[in-house]
C-alpha atoms as a PDB file:
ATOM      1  CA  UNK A   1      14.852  46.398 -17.873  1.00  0.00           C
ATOM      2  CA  UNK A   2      15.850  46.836 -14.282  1.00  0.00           C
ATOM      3  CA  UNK A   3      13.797  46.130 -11.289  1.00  0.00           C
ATOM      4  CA  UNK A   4      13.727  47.608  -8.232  1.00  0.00           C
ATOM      5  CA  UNK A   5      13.450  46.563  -5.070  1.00  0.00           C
ATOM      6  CA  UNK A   6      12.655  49.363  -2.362  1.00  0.00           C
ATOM      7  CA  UNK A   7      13.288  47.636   0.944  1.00  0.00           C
ATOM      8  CA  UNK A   8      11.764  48.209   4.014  1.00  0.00           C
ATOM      9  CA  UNK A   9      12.778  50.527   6.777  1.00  0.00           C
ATOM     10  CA  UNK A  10      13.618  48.394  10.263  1.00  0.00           C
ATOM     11  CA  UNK A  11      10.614  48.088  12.544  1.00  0.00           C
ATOM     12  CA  UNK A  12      12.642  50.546  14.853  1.00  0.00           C
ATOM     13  CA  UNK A  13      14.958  52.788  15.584  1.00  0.00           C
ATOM     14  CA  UNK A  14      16.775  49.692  17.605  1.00  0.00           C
ATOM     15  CA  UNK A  15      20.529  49.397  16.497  1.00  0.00           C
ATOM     16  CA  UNK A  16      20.570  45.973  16.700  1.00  0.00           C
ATOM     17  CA  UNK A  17      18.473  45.614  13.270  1.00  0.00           C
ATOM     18  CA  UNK A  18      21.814  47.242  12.168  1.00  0.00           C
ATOM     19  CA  UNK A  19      23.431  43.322  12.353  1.00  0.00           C
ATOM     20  CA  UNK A  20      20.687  42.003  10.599  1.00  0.00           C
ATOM     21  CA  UNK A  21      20.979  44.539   7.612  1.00  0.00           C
ATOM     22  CA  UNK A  22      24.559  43.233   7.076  1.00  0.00           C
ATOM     23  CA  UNK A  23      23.937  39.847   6.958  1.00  0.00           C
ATOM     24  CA  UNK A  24      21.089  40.249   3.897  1.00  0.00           C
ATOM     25  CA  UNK A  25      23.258  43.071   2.621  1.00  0.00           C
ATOM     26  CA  UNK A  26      25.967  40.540   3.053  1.00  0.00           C
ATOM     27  CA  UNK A  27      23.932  38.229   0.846  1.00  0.00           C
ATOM     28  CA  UNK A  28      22.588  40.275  -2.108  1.00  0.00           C
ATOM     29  CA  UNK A  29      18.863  40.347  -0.122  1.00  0.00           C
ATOM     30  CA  UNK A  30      18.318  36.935  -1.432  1.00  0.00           C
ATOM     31  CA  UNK A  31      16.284  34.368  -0.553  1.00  0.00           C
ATOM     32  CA  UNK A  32      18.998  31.429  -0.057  1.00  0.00           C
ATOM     33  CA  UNK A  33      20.276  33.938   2.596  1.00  0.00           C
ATOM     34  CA  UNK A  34      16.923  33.346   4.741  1.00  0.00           C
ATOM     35  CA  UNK A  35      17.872  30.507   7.946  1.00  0.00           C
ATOM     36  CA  UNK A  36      21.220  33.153   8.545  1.00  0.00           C
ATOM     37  CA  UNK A  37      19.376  36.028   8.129  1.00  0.00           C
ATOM     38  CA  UNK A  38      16.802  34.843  10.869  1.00  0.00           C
ATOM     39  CA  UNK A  39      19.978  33.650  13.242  1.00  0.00           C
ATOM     40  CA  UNK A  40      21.004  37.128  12.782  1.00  0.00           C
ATOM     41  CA  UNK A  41      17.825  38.416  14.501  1.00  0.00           C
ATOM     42  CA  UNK A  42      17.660  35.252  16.809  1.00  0.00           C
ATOM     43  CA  UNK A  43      21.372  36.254  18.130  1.00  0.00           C
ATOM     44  CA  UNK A  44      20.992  40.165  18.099  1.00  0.00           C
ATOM     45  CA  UNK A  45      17.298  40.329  19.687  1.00  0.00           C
ATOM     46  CA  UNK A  46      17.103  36.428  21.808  1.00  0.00           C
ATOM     47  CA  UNK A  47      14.010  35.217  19.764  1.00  0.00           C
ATOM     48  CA  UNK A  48      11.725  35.621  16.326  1.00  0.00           C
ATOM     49  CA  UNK A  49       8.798  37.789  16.988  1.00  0.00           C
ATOM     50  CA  UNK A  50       5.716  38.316  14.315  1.00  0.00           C
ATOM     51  CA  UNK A  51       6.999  42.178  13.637  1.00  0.00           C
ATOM     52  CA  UNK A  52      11.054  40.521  12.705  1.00  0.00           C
ATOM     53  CA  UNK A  53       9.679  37.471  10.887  1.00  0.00           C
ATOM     54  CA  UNK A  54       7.513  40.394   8.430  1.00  0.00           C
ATOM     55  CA  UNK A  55      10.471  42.291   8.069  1.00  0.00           C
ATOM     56  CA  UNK A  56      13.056  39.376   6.720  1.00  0.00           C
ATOM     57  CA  UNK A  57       9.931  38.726   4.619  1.00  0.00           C
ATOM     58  CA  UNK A  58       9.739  41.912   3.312  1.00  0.00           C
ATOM     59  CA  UNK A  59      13.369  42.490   2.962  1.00  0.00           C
ATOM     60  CA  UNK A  60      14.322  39.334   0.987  1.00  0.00           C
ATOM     61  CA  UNK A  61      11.313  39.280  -1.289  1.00  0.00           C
ATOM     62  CA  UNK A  62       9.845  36.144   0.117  1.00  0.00           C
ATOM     63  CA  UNK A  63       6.345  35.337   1.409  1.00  0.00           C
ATOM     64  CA  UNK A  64       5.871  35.757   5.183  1.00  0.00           C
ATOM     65  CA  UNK A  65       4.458  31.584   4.865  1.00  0.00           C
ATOM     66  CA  UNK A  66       8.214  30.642   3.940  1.00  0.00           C
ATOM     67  CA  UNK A  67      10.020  32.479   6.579  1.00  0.00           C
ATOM     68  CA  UNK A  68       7.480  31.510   9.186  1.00  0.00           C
ATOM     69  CA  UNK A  69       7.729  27.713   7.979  1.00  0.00           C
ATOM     70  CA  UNK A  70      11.643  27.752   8.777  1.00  0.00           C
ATOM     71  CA  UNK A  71      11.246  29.165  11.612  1.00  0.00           C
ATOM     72  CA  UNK A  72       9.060  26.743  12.589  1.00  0.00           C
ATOM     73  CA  UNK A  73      10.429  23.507  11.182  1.00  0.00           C
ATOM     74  CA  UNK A  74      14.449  24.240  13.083  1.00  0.00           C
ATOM     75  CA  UNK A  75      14.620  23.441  16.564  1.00  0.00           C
ATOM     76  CA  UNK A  76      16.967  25.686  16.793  1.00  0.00           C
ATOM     77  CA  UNK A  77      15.064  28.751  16.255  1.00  0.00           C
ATOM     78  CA  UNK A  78      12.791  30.027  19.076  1.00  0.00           C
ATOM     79  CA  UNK A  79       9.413  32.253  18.795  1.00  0.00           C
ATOM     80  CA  UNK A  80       8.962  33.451  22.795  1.00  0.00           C
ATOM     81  CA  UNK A  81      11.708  35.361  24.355  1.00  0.00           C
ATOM     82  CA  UNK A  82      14.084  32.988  25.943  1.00  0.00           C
ATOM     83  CA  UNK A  83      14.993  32.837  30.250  1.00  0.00           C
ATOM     84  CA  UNK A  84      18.301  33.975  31.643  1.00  0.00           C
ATOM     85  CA  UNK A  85      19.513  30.374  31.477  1.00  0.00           C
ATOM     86  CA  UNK A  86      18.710  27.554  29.179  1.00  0.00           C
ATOM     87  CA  UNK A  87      18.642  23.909  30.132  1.00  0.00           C
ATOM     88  CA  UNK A  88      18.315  21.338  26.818  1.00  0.00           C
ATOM     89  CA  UNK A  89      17.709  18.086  27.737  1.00  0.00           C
ATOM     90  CA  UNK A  90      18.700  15.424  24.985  1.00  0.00           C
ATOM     91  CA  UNK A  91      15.471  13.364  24.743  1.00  0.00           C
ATOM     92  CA  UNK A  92      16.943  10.659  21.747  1.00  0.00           C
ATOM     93  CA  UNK A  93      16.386   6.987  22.851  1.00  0.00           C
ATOM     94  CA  UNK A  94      19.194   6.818  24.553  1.00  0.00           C
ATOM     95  CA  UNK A  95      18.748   9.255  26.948  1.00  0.00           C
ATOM     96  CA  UNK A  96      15.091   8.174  27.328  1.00  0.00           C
ATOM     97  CA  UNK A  97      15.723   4.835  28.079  1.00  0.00           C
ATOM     98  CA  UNK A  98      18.697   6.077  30.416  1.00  0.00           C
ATOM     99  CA  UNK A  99      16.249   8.305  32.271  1.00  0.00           C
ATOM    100  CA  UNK A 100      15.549  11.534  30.466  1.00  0.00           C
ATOM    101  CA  UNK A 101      12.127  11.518  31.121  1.00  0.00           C
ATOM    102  CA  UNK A 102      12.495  11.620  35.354  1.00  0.00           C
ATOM    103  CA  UNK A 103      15.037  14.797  34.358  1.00  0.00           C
ATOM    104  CA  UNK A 104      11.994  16.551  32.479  1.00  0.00           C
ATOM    105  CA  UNK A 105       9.889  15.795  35.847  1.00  0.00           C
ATOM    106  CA  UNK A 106      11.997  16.627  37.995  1.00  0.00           C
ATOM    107  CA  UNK A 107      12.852  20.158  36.363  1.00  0.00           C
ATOM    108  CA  UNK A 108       8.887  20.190  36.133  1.00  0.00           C
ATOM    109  CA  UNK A 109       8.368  19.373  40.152  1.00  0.00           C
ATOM    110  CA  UNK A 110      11.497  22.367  41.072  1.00  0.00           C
ATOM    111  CA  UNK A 111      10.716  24.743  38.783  1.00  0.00           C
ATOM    112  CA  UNK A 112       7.078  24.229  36.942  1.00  0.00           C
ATOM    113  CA  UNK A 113       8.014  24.583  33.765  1.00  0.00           C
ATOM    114  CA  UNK A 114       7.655  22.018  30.646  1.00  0.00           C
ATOM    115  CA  UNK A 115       9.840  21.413  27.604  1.00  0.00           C
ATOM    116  CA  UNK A 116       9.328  24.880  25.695  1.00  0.00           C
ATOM    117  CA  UNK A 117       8.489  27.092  28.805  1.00  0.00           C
ATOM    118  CA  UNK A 118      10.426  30.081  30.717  1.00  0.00           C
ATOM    119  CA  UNK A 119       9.615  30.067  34.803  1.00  0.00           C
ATOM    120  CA  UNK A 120       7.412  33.718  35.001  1.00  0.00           C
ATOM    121  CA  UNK A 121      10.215  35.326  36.638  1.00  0.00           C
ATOM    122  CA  UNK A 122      11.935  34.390  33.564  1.00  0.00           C
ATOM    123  CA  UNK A 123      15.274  32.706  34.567  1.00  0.00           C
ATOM    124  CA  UNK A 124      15.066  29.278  33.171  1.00  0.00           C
ATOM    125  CA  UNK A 125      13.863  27.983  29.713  1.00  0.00           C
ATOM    126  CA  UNK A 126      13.937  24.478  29.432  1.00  0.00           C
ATOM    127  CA  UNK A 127      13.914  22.708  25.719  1.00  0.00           C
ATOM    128  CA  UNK A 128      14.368  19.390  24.688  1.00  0.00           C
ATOM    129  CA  UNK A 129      16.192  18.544  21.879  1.00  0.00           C
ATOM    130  CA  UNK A 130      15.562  14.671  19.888  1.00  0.00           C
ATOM    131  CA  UNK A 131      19.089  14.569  19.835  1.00  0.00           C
ATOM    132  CA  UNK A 132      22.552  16.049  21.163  1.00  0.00           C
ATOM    133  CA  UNK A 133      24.452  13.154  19.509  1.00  0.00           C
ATOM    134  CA  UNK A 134      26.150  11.918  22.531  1.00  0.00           C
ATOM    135  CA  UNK A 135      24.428   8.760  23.792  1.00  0.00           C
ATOM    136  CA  UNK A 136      27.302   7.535  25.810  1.00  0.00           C
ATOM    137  CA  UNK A 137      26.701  10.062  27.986  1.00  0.00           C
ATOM    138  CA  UNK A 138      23.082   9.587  28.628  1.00  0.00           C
ATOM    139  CA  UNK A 139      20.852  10.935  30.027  1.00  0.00           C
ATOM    140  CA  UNK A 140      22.714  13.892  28.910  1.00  0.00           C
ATOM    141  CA  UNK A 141      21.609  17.677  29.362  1.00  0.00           C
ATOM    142  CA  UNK A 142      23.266  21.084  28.134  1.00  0.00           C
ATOM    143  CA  UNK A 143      22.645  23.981  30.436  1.00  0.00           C
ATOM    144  CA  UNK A 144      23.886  27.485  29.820  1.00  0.00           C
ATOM    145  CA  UNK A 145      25.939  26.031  27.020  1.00  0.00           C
ATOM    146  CA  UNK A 146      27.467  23.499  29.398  1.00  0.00           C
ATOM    147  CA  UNK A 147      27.436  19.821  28.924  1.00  0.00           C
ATOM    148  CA  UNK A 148      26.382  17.324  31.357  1.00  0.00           C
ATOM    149  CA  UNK A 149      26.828  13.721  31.228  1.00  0.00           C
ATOM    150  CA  UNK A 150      25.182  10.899  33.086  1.00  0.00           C
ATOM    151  CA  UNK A 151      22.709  13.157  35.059  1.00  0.00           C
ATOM    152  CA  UNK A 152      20.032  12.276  37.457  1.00  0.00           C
ATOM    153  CA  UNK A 153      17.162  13.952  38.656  1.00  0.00           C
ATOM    154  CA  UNK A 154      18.235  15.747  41.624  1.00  0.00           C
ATOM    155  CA  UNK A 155      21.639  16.521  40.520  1.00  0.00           C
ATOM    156  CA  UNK A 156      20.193  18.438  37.336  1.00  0.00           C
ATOM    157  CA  UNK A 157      18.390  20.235  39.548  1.00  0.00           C
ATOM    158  CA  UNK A 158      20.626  21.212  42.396  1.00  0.00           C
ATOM    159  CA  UNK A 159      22.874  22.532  39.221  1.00  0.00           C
ATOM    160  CA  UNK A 160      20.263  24.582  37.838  1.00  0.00           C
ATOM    161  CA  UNK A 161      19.685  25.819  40.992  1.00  0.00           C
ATOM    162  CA  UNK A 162      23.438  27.003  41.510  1.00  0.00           C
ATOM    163  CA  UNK A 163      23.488  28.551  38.289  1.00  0.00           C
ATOM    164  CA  UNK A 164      20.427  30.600  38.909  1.00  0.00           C
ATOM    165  CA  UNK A 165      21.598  31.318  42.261  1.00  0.00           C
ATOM    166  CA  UNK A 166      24.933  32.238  41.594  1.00  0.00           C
ATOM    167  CA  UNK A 167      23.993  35.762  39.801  1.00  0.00           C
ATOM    168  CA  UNK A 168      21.930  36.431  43.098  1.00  0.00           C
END
């Protein structure tokens, strides 16, 4: 006896969903394939919204509690659309004690925004992250992809600033 499984059609006519079709088509639309399938959307569309997280559901067969709880439980995986630019500041011990703290504030007093926010006109996100596994360079922060070592509060800042300003 065979079963079928019908699987959904995408939420929209949006090509990207294309790239996440290969990836669970890539991977037999099972389960095991779930944290790549949801980088897939995470890469194609910037974020996991309620109508993608149903979908991946739906598609690999799994309950819509599972996918949510992964997507939940990595760090790495975000469920509001993301800024322009991203600035991760290492929070571990060492960069605590070293001053990662004043960097949160300071980002805070510039640009009003807390770990997990994006400024309303949508050009910086700023996450914190327990670790980035390089204490010697603490307080240590990773904007746009870009490591910095050794920061302090004004000169994350007047870096963020450049970046945002630069595209101006």
């Amino acid at each position: 006896m065979t079963i079928k499984v019908t699987k959904p059609a995408p939420p929209s006519d949006d090509k990207r969903w294309k790239l996440v079709d290969v990836t669970m088509r890539r991977n037999g639309y099972y389960g095991h394939a779930l944290i790549e399938t949801l980088h897939s959307v995470q890469d194609a569309f910037g974020y996991l919204d309620d109508v993608a997280m149903q979908y991946v559901a739906q598609s690999l067969g799994l309950p819509l509690s599972r996918v949510y709880g992964v997507a939940t439980f990595y760090h790495l995986f975000t469920l509001k659309p993301m800024g322009k630019h991203t600035c991760v500041v290492c929070t571990g011990t060492a960069c605590y004690i070293k001053g990662a703290g004043q960097l949160l504030d300071a980002i805070y007093d510039r640009f009003g925004v807390r770990v997990g926010e994006t400024t309303p006109d949508k050009q910086l996100s700023v996450m914190g992250a327990r670790c980035l596994g390089a204490c010697g360079l603490a307080p240590a922060a990773v904007l746009d992809g870009a490591w910095l070592a050794n920061q302090r509060p004004e000169q994350l800042v007047k870096r963020i600033e450049e970046v945002i300003n630069d595209e101006h």
